[in-house]
Protein backbone atom coordinates (compact mmCIF):
# COMPACT_ATOMS: atom_id res chain seq x y z
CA UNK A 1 3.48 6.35 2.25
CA UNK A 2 5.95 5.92 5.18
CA UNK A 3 8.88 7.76 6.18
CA UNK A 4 12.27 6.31 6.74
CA UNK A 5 13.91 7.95 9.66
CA UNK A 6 17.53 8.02 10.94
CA UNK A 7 20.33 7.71 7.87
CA UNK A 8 23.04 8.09 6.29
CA UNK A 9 23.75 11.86 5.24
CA UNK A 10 24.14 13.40 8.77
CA UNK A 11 24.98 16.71 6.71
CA UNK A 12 28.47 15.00 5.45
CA UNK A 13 29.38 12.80 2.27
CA UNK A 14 29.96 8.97 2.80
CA UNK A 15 32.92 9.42 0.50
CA UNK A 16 34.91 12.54 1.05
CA UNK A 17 33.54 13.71 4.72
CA UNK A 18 32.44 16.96 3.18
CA UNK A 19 30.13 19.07 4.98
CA UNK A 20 29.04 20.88 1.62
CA UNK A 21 26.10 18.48 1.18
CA UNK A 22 22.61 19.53 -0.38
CA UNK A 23 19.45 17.00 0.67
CA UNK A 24 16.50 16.71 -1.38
CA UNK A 25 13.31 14.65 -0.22
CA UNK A 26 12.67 11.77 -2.84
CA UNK A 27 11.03 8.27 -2.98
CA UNK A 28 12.26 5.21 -3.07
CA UNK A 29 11.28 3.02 -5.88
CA UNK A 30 8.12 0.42 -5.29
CA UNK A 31 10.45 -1.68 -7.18
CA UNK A 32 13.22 -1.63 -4.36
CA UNK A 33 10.65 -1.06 -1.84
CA UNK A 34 9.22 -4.40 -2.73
CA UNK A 35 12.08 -6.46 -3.33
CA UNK A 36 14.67 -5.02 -0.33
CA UNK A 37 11.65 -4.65 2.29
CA UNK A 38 8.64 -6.16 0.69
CA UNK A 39 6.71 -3.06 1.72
CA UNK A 40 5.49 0.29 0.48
CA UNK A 41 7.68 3.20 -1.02
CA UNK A 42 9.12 5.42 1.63
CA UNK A 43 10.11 8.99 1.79
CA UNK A 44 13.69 9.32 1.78
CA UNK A 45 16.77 12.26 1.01
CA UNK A 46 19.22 12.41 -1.50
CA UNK A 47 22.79 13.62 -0.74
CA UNK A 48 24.22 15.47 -3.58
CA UNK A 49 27.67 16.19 -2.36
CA UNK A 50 28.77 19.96 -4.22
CA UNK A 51 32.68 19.43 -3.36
CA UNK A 52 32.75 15.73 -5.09
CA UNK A 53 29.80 15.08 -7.07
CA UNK A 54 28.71 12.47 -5.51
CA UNK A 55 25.54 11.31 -4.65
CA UNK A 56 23.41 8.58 -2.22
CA UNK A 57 20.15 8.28 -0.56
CA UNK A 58 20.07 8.51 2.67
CA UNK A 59 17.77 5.62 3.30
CA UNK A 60 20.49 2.68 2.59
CA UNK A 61 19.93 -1.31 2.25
CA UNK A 62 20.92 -3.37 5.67
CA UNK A 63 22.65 -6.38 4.32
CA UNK A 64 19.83 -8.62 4.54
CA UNK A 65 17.53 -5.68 2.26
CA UNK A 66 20.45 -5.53 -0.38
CA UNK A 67 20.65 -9.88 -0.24
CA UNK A 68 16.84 -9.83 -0.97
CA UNK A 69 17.13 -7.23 -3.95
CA UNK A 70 19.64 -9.06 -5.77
CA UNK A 71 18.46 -11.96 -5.17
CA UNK A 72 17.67 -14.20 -8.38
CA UNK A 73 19.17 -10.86 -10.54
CA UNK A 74 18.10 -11.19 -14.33
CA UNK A 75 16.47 -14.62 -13.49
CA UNK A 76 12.79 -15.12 -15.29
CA UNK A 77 11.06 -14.53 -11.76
CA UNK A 78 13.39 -11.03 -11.47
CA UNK A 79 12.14 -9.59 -14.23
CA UNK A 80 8.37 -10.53 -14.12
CA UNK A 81 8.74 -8.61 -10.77
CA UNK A 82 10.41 -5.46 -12.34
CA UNK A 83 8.44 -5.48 -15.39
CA UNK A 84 5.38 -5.51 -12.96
CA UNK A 85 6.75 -1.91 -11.77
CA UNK A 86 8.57 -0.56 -14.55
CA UNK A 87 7.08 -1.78 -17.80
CA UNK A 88 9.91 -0.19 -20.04
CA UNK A 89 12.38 -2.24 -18.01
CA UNK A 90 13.66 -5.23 -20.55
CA UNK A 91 16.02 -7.84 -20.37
CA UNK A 92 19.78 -6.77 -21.36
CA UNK A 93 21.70 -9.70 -23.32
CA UNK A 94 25.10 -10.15 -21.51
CA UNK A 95 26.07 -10.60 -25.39
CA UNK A 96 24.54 -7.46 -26.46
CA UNK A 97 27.86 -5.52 -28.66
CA UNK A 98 27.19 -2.49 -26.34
CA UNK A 99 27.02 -4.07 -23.37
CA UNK A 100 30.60 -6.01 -24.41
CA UNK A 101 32.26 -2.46 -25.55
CA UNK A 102 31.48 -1.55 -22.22
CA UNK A 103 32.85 -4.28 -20.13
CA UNK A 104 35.82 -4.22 -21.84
């Protein structure tokens, strides 16, 4: 498993500039992995931001990684490919009642 180097955090939140940020080491999914880079799961941080609450990887998408992840989203094709990493994953019904209370 590789390593991403160079990010994000720098020891300060992407939304409020705070300097009270805690990283933890993580992985990135082999779902994302595959679909943003087409490569293995890297080692990454996670940012967890104790003044806001708010929290990021440190490893982010270029534009080009986050135009290849979406690509095709909720298509036939998309979901073969998550379902081939995360077998619980299932389609969500735009007209799903929950999914509608939530949108609205």
């Amino acid at each position: 498993m590789s390593t991403h180097s160079g990010g994000r955090a720098r020891r300060s939140c992407l939304c409020c500039t705070s300097t009270s940020v805690d990283l933890e080491t993580t992985v990135v999914s082999p779902f994302v992995a595959y679909r943003a880079w087409n490569g293995p799961a890297e080692l990454t941080r996670i940012a967890f931001c104790a003044d806001g609450g708010f929290r990021f990887f440190d490893r982010g998408l270029s534009a080009d990684e986050s135009a290849r992840s979406y690509r095709g989203y909720r298509t036939e094709q998309y979901f073969r490919d998550r379902h081939r990493f995360d077998p619980f994953y299932t389609p969500i019904h735009i007209d799903d009642p929950i999914i509608v209370m939530y949108k609205t």
